[in-house]
Protein backbone atom coordinates (compact mmCIF):
# COMPACT_ATOMS: atom_id res chain seq x y z
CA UNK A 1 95.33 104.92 88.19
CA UNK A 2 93.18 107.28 85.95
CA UNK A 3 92.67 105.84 82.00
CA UNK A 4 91.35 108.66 79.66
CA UNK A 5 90.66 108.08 75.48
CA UNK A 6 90.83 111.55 73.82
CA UNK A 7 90.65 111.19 70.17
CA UNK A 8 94.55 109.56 68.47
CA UNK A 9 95.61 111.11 65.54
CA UNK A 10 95.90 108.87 62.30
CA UNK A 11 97.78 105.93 63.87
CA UNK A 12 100.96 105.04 62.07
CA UNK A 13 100.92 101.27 60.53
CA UNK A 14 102.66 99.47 63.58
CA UNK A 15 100.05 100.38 65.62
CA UNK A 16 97.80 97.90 63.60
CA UNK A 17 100.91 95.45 64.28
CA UNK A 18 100.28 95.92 67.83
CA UNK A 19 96.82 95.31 68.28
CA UNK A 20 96.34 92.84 66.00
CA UNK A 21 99.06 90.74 66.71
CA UNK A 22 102.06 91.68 69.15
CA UNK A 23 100.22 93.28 71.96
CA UNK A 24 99.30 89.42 73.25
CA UNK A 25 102.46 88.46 72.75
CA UNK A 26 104.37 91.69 74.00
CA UNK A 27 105.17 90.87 77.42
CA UNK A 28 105.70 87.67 77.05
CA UNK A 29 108.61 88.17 74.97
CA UNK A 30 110.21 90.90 77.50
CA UNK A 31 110.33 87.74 79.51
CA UNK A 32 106.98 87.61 80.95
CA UNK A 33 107.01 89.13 84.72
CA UNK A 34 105.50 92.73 84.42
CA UNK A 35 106.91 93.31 87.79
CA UNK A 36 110.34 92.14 87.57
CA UNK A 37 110.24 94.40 84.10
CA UNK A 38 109.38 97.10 86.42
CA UNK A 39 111.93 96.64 88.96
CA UNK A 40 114.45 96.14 86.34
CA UNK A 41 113.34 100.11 84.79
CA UNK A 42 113.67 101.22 87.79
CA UNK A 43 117.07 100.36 89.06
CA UNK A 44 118.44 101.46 85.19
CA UNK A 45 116.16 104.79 85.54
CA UNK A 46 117.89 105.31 88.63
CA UNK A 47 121.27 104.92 87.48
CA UNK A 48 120.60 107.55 84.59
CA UNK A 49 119.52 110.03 86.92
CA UNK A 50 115.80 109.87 86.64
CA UNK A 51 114.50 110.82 89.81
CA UNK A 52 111.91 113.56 90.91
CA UNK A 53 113.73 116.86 92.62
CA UNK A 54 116.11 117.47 89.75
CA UNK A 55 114.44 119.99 87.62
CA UNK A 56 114.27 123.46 88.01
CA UNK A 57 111.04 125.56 88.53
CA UNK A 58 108.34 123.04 88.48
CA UNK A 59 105.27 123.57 90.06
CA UNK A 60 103.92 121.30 93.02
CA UNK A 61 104.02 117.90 92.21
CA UNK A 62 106.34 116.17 90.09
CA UNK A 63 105.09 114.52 86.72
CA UNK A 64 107.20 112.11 84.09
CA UNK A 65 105.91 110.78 80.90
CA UNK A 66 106.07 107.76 79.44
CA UNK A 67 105.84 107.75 75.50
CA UNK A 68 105.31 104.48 74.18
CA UNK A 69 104.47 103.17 77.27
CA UNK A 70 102.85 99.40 75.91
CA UNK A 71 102.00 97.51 79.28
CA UNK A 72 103.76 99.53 81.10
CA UNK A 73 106.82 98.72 83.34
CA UNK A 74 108.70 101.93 82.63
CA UNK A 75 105.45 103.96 83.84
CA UNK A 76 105.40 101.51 87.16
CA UNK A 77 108.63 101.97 88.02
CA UNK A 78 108.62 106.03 87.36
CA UNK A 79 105.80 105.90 89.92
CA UNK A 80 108.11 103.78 92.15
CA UNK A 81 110.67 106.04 91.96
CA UNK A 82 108.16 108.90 93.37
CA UNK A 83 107.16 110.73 90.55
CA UNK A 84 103.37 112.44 91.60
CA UNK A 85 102.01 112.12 88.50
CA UNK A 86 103.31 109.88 85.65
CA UNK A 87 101.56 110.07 81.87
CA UNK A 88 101.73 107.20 80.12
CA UNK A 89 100.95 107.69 76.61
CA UNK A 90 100.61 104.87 73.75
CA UNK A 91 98.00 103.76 70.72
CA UNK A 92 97.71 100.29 71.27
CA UNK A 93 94.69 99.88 73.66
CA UNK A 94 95.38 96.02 74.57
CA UNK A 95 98.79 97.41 76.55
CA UNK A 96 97.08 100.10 77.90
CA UNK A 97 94.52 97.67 79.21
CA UNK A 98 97.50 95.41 80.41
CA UNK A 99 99.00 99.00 82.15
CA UNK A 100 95.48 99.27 83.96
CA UNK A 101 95.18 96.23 85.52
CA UNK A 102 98.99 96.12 87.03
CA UNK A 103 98.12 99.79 88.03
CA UNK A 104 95.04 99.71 89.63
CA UNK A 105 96.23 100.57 92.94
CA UNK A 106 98.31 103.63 91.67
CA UNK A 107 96.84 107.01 91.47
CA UNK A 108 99.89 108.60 90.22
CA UNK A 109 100.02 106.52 86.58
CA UNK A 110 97.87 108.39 83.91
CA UNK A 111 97.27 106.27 81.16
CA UNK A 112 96.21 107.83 77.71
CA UNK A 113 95.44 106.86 74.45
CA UNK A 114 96.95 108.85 72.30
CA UNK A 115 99.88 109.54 69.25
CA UNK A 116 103.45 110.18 70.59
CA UNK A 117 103.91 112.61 67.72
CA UNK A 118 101.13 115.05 69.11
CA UNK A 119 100.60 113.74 72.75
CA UNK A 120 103.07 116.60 74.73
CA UNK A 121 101.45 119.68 72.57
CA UNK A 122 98.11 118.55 73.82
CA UNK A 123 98.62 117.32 77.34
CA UNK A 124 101.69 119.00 78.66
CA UNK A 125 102.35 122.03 79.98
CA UNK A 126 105.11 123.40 78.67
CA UNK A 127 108.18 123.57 81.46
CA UNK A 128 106.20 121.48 83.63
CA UNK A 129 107.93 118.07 83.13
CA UNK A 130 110.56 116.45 85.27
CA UNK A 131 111.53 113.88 83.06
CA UNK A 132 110.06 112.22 79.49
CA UNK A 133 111.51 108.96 78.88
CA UNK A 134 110.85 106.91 75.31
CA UNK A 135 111.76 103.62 75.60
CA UNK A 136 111.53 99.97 73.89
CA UNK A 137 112.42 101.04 70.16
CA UNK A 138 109.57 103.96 69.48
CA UNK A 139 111.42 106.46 68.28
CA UNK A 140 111.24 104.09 64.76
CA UNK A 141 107.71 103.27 64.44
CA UNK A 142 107.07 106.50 64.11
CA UNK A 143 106.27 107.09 60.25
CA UNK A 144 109.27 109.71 59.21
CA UNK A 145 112.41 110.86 60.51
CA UNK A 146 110.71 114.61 60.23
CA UNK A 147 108.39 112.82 63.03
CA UNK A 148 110.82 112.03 65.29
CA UNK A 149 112.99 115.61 64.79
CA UNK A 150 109.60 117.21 65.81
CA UNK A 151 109.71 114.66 68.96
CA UNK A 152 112.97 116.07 69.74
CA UNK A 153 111.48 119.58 69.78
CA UNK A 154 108.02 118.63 71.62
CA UNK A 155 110.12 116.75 74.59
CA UNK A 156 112.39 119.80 74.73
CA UNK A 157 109.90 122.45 75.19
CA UNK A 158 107.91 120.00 77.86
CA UNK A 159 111.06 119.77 79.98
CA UNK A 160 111.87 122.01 82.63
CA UNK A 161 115.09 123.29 82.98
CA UNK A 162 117.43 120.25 84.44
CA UNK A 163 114.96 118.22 83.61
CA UNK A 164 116.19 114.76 82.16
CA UNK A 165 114.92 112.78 78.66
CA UNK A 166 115.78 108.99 78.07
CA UNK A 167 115.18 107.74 75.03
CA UNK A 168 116.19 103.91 73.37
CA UNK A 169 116.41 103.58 69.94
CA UNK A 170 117.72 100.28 67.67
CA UNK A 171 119.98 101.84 65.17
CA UNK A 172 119.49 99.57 61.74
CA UNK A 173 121.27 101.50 59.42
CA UNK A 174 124.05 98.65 58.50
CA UNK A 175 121.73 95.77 56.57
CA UNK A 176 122.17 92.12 58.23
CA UNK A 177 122.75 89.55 55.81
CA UNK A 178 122.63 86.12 55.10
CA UNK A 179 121.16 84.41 58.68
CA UNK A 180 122.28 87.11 60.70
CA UNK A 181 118.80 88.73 59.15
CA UNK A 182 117.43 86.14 61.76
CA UNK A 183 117.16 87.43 65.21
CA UNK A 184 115.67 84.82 67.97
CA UNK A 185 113.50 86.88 70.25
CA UNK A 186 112.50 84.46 72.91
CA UNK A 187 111.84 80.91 73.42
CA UNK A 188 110.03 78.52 75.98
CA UNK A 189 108.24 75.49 76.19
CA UNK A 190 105.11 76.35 73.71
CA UNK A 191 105.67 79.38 72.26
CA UNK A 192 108.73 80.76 70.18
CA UNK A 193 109.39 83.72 68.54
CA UNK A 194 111.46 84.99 65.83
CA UNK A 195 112.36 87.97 64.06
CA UNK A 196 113.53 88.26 60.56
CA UNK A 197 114.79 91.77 58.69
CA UNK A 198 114.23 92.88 55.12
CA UNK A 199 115.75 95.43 53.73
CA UNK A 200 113.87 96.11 50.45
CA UNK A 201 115.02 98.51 47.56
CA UNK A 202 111.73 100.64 47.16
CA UNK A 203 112.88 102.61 50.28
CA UNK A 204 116.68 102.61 50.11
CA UNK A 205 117.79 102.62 53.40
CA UNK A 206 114.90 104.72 55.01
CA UNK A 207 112.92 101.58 56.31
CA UNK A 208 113.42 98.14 56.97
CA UNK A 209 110.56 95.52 57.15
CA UNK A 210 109.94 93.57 60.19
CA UNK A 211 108.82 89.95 60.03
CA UNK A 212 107.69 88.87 63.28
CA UNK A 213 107.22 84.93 63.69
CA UNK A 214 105.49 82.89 66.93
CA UNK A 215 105.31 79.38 66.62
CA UNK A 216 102.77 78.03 69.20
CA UNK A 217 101.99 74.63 70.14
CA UNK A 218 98.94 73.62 71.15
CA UNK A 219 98.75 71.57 74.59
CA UNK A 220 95.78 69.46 73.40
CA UNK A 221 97.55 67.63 70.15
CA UNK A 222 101.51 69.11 70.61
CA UNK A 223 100.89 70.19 67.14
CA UNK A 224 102.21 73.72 66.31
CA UNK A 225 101.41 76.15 64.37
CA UNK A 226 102.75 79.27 62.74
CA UNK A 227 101.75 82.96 62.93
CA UNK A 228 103.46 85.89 61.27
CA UNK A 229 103.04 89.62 60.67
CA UNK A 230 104.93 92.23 58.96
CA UNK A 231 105.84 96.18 58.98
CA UNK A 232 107.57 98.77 58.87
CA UNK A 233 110.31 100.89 60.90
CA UNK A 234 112.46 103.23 60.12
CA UNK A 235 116.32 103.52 60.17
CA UNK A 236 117.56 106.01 62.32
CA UNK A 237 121.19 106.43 62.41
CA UNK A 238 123.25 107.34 65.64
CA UNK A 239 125.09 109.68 64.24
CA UNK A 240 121.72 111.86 62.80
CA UNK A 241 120.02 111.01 66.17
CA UNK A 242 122.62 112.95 67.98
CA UNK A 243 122.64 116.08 65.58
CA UNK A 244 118.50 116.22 66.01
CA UNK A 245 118.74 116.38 69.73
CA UNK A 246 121.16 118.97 69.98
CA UNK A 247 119.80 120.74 67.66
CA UNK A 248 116.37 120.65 69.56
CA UNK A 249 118.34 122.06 72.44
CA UNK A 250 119.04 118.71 74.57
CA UNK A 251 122.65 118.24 76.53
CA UNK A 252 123.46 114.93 75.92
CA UNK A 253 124.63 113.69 79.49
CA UNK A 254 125.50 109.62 78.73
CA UNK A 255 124.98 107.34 76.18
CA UNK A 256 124.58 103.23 75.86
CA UNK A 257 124.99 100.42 73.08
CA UNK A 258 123.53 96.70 73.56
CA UNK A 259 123.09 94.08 71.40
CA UNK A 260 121.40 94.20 68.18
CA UNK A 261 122.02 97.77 67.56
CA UNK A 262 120.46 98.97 70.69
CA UNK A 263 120.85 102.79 71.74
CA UNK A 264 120.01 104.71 74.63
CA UNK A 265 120.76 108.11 75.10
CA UNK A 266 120.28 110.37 78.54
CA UNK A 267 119.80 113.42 78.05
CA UNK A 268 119.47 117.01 79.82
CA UNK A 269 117.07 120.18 79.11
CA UNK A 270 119.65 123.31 79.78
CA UNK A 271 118.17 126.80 80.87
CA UNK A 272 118.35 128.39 77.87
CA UNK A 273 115.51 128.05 75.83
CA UNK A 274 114.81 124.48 73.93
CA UNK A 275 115.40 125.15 70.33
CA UNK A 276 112.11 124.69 68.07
């Protein structure tokens, strides 16, 4: 594995969230086994059709990019499912660091620190990717919904023809009220975390503010105590997702719902060319 640090853009405000406080707790919460995480990406990449060989006119050697990456498991398992070069991209240097150490012993995983918004401009030639894949909510941390149109457009224009895009998205458009604004995240022995939504008027329904809370007990006294951080993401309806990735010149090719609003949409670059 091969870590480079060009110079990020502004970072958006979750990216403080990240470092400062969910990055220790990040994989934890996924359920804690980076390699099970992994294995788990892959068989689900697999299944939408992620695999090297099914783009048309790449050069030698297939890359996939990872945007978003945090510690990692979607970037392992592209690499397990052959890709020759994968490019993981993300702001938050304590996941990167986490992405290093499980892929130490994998030449093909690029990790860089960079901003999603400008990352494919910079580093990828255009036509030359197999697959781009933005996982694990993103696409709303990004500051505006102009942002993630002009995501749309970048991933298009990096995609080779045939080439696939998979992106996951948590649609938050209808407010939660009452205790449904309470969303348990994980729990074990000493450590539990919670996640509570605000939906305040100053933005209307552009944004909703996320309160994340980790109770942690101490093993020396049993005594626990209480940490929590707040910010921003934005509300990104289905229905508008869809229009911006057609209109960036993306096929959609399958779509998913989970729990909690979750989205994730498959998607195909056609041979025409990507609109802009």
């Amino acid at each position: 594995m091969t870590t480079t640090t060009p110079a990020p853009a502004p970072s958006p405000v979750a990216v403080d969230h990240y470092d400062r406080f969910l990055a220790e707790h990040y994989t934890w919460m996924l359920g804690g086994d980076l390699d099970a995480l992994a294995a788990g990406q892959r068989a689900a990449l697999a299944g939408w059709g992620v695999t090297p060989g099914s783009a048309i006119g790449t050069a030698a050697g297939s890359l996939a990019v990872d945007l978003g990456c945090g510690p990692g498991h979607a970037s392992l398992a592209l690499a397990a499912l052959g890709f020759d070069s994968v490019l993981a991209v993300d702001l938050s240097q304590p996941l990167l660091g986490e992405l290093a150490a499980h892929a130490a012993h994998l030449p093909a995983v690029r990790a860089v620190r960079a901003d999603v918004r400008t990352a494919l401009r910079e580093l990828v030639r255009p036509g030359s990717a197999e697959a781009v894949v933005c996982l694990g909510d993103t696409l709303t941390h990004l500051p505006t919904r102009a942002d993630v149109a002009a995501l749309f457009a970048d991933v298009a224009a990096a995609l080779a023809p045939g080439g696939t895009a998979v992106f996951a998205y948590r649609d938050l458009t209808v407010p939660l009220t009452g205790t449904d604004r309470f969303l348990p995240v994980r729990a074990t022995e000493d450590r539990i975390m919670t996640c509570f939504l605000e939906y305040p008027d100053d933005y209307d329904d552009y944004t909703v503010v996320v309160h994340d809370l980790v109770h942690e007990r101490d093993a020396s006294d049993a005594a626990w105590t209480l940490t929590a951080r707040s910010y921003r993401k934005l509300r990104l309806s289905h229905a508008w997702v869809l229009e911006q990735l057609r209109t960036a010149g993306l096929r959609v090719r399958r779509e998913e719902s989970g729990a909690g609003g979750m989205r994730t949409v498959v998607l195909e670059r056609g041979c025409g060319r990507p609109g802009r």
